[in-house]
Structures are given as C-alpha cells and as structure tokens.
N, C-alpha and C. Protein backbone atom coordinates (compact mmCIF):
# COMPACT_ATOMS: atom_id res chain seq x y z
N UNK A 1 6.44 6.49 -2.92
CA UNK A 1 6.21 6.01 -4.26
C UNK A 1 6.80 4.61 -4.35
N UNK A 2 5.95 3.69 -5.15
CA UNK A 2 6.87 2.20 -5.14
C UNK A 2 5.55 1.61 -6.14
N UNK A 3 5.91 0.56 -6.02
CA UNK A 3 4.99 -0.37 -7.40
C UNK A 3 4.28 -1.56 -6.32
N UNK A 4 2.55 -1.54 -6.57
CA UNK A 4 2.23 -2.74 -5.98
C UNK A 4 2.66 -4.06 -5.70
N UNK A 5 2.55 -5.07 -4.90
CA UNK A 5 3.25 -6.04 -4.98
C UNK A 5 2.24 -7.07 -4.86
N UNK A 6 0.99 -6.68 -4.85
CA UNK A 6 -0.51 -8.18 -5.26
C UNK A 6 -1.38 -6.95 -5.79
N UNK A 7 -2.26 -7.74 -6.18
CA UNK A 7 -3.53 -7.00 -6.73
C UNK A 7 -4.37 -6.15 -5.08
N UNK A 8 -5.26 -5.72 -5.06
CA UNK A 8 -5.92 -4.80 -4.24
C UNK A 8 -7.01 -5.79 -3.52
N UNK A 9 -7.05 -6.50 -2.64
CA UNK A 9 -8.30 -7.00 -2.18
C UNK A 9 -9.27 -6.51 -1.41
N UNK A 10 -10.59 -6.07 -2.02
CA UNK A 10 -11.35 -5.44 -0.97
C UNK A 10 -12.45 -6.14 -0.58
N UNK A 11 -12.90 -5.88 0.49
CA UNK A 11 -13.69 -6.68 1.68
C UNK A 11 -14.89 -6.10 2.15
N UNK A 12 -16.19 -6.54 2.48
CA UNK A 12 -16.96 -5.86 3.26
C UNK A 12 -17.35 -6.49 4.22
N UNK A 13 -16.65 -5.70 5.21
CA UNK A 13 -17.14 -5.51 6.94
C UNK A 13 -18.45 -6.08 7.15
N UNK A 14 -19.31 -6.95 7.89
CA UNK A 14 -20.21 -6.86 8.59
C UNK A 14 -21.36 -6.11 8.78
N UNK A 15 -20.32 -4.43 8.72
CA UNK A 15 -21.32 -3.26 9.33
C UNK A 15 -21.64 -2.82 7.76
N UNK A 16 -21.23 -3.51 6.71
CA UNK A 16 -21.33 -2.79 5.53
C UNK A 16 -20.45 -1.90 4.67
N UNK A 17 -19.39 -1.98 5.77
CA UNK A 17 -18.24 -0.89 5.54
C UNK A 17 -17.02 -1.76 4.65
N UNK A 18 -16.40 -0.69 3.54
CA UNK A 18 -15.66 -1.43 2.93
C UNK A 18 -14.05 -0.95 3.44
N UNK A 19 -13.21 -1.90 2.84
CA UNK A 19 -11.89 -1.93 3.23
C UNK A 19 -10.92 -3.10 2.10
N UNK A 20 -9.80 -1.94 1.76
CA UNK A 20 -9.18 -2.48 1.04
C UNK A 20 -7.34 -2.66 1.41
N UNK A 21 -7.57 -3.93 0.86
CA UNK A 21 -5.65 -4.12 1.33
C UNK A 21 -5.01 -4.28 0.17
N UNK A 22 -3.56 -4.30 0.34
CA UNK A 22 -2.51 -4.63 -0.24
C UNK A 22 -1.03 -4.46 0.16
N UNK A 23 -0.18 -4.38 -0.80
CA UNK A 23 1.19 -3.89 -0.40
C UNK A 23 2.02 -3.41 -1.29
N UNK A 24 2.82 -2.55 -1.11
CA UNK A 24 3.29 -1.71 -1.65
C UNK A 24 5.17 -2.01 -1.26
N UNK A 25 5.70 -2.15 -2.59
CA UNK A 25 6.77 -2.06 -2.69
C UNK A 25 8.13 -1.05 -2.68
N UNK A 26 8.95 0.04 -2.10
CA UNK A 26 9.46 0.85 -2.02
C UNK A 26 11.11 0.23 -2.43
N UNK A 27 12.06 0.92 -3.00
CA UNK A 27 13.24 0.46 -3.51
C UNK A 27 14.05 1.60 -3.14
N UNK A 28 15.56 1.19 -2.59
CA UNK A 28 16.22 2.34 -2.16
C UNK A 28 17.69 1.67 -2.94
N UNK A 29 18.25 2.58 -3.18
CA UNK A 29 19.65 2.05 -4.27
C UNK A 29 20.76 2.97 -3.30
N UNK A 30 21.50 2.61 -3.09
CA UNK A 30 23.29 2.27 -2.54
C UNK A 30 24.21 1.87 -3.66
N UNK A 31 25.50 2.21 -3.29
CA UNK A 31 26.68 1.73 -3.66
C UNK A 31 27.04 1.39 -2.39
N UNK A 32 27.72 -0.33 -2.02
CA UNK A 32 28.57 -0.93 -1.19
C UNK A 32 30.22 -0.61 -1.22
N UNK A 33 30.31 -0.20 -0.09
CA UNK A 33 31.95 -0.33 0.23
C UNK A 33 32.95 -0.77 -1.01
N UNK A 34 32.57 -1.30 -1.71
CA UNK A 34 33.32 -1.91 -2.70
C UNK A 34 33.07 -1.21 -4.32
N UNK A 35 31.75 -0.36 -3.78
CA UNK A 35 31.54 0.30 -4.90
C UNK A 35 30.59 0.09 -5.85
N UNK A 36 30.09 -1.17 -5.62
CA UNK A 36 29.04 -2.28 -6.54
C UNK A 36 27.94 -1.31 -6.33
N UNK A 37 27.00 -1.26 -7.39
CA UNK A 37 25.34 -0.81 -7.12
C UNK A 37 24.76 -1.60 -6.58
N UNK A 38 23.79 -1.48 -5.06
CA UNK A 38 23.19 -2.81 -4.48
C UNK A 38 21.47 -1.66 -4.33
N UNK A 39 20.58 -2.94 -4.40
CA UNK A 39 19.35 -2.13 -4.11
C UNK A 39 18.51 -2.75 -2.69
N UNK A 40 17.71 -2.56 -2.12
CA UNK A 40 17.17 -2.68 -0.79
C UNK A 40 15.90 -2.85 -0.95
N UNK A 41 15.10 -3.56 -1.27
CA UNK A 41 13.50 -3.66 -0.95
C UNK A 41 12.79 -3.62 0.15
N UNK A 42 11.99 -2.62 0.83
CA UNK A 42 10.92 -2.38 1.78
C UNK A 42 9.64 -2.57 0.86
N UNK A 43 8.78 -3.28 1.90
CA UNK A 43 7.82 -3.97 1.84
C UNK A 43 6.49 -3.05 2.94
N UNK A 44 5.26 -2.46 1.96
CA UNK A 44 4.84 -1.75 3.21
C UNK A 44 3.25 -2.35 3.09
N UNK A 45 2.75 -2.68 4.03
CA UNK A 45 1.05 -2.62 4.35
C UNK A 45 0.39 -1.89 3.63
N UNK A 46 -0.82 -1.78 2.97
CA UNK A 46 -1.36 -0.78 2.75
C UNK A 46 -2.97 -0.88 3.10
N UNK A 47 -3.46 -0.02 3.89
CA UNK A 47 -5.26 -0.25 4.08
C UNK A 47 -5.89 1.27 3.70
N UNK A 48 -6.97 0.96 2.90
CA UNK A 48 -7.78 2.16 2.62
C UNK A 48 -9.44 1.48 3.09
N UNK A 49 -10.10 2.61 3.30
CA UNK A 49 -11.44 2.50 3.78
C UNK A 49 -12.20 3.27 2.60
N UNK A 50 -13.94 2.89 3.03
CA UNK A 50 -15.28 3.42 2.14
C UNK A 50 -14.85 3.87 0.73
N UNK A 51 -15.23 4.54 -0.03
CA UNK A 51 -15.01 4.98 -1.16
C UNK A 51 -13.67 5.01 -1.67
N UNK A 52 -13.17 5.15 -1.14
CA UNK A 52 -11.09 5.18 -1.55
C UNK A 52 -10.98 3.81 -1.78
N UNK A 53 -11.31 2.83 -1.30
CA UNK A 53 -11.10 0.98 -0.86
C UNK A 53 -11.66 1.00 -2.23
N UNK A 54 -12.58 0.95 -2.39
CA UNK A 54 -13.93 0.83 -3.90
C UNK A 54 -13.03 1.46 -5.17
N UNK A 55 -12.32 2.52 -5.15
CA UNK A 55 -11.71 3.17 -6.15
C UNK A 55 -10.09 2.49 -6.60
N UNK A 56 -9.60 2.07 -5.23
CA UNK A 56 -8.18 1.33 -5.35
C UNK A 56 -8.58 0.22 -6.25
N UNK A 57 -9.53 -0.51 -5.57
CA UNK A 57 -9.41 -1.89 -5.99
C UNK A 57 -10.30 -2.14 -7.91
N UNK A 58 -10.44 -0.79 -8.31
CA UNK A 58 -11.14 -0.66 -9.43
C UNK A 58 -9.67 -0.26 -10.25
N UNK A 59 -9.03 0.51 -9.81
CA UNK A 59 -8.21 1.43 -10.30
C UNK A 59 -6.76 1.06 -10.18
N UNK A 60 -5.88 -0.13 -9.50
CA UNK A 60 -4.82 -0.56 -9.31
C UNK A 60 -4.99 -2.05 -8.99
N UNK A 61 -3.66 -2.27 -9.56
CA UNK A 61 -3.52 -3.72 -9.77
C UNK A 61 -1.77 -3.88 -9.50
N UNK A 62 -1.06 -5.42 -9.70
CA UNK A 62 0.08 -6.09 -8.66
C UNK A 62 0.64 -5.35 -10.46
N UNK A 63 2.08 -4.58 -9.81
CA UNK A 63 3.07 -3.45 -10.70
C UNK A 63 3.09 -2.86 -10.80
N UNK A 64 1.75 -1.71 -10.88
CA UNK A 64 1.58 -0.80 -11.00
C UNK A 64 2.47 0.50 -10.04
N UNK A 65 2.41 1.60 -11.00
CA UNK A 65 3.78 2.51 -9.83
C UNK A 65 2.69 3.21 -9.65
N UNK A 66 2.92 3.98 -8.11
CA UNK A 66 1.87 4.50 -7.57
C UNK A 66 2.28 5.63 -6.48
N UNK A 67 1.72 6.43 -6.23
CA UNK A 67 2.29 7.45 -5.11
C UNK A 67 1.15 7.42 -4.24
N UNK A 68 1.70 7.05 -3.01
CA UNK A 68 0.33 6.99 -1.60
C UNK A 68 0.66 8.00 -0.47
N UNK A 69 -0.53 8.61 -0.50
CA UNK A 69 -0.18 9.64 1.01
C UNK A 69 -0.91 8.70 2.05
N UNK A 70 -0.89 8.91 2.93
CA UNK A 70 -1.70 8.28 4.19
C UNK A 70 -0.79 8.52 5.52
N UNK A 71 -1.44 8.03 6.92
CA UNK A 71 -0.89 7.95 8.12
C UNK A 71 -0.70 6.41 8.34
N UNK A 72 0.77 6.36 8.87
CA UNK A 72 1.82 5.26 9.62
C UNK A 72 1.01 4.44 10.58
N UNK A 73 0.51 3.91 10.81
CA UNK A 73 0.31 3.50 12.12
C UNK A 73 0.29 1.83 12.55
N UNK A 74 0.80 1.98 13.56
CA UNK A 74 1.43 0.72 14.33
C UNK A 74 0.31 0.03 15.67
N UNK A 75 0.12 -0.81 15.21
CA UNK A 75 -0.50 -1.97 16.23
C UNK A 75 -0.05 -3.19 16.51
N UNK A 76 -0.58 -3.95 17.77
CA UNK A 76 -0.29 -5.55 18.07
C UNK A 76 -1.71 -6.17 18.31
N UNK A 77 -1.81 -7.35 17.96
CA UNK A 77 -2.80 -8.12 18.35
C UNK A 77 -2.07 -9.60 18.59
N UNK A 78 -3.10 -9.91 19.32
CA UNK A 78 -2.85 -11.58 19.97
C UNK A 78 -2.99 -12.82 18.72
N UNK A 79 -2.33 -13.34 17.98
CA UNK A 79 -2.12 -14.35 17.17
C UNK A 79 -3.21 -15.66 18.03
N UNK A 80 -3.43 -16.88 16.86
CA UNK A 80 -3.92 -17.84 17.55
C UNK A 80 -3.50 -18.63 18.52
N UNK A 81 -1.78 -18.75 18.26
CA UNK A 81 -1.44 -19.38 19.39
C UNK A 81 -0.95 -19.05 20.87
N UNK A 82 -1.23 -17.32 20.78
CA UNK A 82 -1.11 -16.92 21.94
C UNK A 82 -0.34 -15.66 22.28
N UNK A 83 0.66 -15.43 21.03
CA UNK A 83 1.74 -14.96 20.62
C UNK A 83 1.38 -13.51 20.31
N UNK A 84 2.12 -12.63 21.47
CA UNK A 84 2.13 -10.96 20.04
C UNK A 84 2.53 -10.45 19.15
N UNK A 85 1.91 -10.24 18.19
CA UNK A 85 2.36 -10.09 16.83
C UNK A 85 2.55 -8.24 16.65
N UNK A 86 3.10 -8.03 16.03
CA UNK A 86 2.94 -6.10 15.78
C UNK A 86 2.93 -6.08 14.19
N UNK A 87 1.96 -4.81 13.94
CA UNK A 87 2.23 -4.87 12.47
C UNK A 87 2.16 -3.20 11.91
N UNK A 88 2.55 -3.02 11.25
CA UNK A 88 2.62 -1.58 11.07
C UNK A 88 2.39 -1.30 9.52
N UNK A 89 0.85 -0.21 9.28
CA UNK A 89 0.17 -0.16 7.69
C UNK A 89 0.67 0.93 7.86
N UNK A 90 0.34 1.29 6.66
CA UNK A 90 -0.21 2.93 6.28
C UNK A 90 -1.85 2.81 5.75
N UNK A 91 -2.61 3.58 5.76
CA UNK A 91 -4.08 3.99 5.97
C UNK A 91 -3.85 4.91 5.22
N UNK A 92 -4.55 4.83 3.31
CA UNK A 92 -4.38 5.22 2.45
C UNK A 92 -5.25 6.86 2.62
N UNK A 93 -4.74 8.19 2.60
CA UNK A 93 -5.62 8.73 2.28
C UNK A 93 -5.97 9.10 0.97
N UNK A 94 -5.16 8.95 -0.03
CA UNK A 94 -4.63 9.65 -1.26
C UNK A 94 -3.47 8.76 -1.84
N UNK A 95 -4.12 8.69 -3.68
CA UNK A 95 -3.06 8.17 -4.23
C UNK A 95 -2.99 8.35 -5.76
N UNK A 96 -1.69 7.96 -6.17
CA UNK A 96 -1.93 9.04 -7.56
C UNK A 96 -0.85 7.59 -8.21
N UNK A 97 -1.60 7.67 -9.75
CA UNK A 97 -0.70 7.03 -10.65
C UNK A 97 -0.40 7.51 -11.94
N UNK A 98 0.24 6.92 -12.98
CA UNK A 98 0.31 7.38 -13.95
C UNK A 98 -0.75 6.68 -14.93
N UNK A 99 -1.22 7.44 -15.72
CA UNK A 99 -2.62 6.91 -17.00
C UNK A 99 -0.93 6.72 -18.28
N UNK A 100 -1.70 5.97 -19.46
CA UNK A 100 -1.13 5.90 -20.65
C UNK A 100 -1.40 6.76 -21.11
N UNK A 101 -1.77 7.65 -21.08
CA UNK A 101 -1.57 9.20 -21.26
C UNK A 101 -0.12 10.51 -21.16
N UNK A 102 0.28 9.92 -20.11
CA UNK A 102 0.81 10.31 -18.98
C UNK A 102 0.50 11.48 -18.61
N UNK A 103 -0.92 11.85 -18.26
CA UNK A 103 -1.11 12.59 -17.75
C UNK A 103 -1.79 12.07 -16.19
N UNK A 104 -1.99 12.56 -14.93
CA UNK A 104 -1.80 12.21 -13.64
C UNK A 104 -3.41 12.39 -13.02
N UNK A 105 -3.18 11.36 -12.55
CA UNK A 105 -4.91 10.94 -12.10
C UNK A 105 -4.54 10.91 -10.52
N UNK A 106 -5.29 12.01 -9.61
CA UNK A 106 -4.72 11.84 -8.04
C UNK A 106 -6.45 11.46 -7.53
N UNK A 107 -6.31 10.77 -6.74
CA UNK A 107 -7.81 10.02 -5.80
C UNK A 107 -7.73 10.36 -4.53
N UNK A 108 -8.29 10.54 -4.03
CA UNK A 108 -8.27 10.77 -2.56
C UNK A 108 -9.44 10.95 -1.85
N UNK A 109 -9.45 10.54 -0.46
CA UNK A 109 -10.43 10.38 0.43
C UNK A 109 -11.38 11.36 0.42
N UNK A 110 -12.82 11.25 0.45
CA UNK A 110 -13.48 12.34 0.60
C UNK A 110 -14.57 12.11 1.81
C-alpha cells in the first residue's frame, strides 16, 4: 500500500498491446536511537498490461493511496552508453483504492 508518485502513463506497443507505468510510493516509520520519529521513503516501479493498463490509467492519478498486488521482478538491460543497468518493477495484477464513498473498488487482471 503507498500513494502514487506521477500520474499513470499508458502506451501502445506496436503489436497493439497496451501497457501502463508509474510509481508507487511506500513509507516505513522508525524511532532513531535518540528516540526522534524518522520516516523512510521506498520508491517502487509499477507496470500493468491490456485491460488493467486501460483501467489504471482511467482510474488513478499522482496521490492517490492505493493497494497493488502483483509479481517482483528484476531485470538488466544494456543502457546507450554501454553500461548495465538493473531495474526491478512489480507487474500489476490487482489493485484497490478508496472511492469518496469509502466504500472499496478492487480491479484486477482478467
């Protein structure tokens, strides 16, 4: 669970296929040695595909709090100047927010 951190950009592939990005903000809170409240920001990837991509980018926007299920996964590719880069998303399967309702709207891959 964490709050977007840009709006949702979605894209279509070549083959016709859609795909949507963004990122997702996660917050973890501590007390330091000294006792102070300190908080920690993780910063995560986020990619969804076909119909889920189409629904994110209709349905979420940069603040919004959000709960995402999906799978971790880690890759490298070759940068322009030659360089390996690694980057590690999550691949949205499912995600749920709150309506002004507050009643709970969950989406997920079909």
């Amino acid at each position: 669970m964490g709050y977007l951190g840009s709006d949702v950009q979605l894209f279509t592939l070549s083959t016709g296929r859609k795909v949507a990005k963004t990122r997702l903000a996660t917050n973890e809170y501590f007390k330091t040695k000294s006792g102070e409240r300190s908080q920690h920001t993780e910063w995560h990837n986020l990619t969804a595909w076909g119909p889920l991509a189409e629904r994110m980018e209709r349905q979420l926007a940069k603040g919004v709090q959000v709960v995402i299920e999906g799978k971790l996964v880690h890759r490298s590719y070759e940068d322009k100047s030659g360089n390996t880069r690694y980057q590690s998303e999550i691949v949205v399967s499912s995600f749920l927010t709150p309506k002004s309702s507050n009643d709970d709207t969950a989406v997920s891959e079909e």
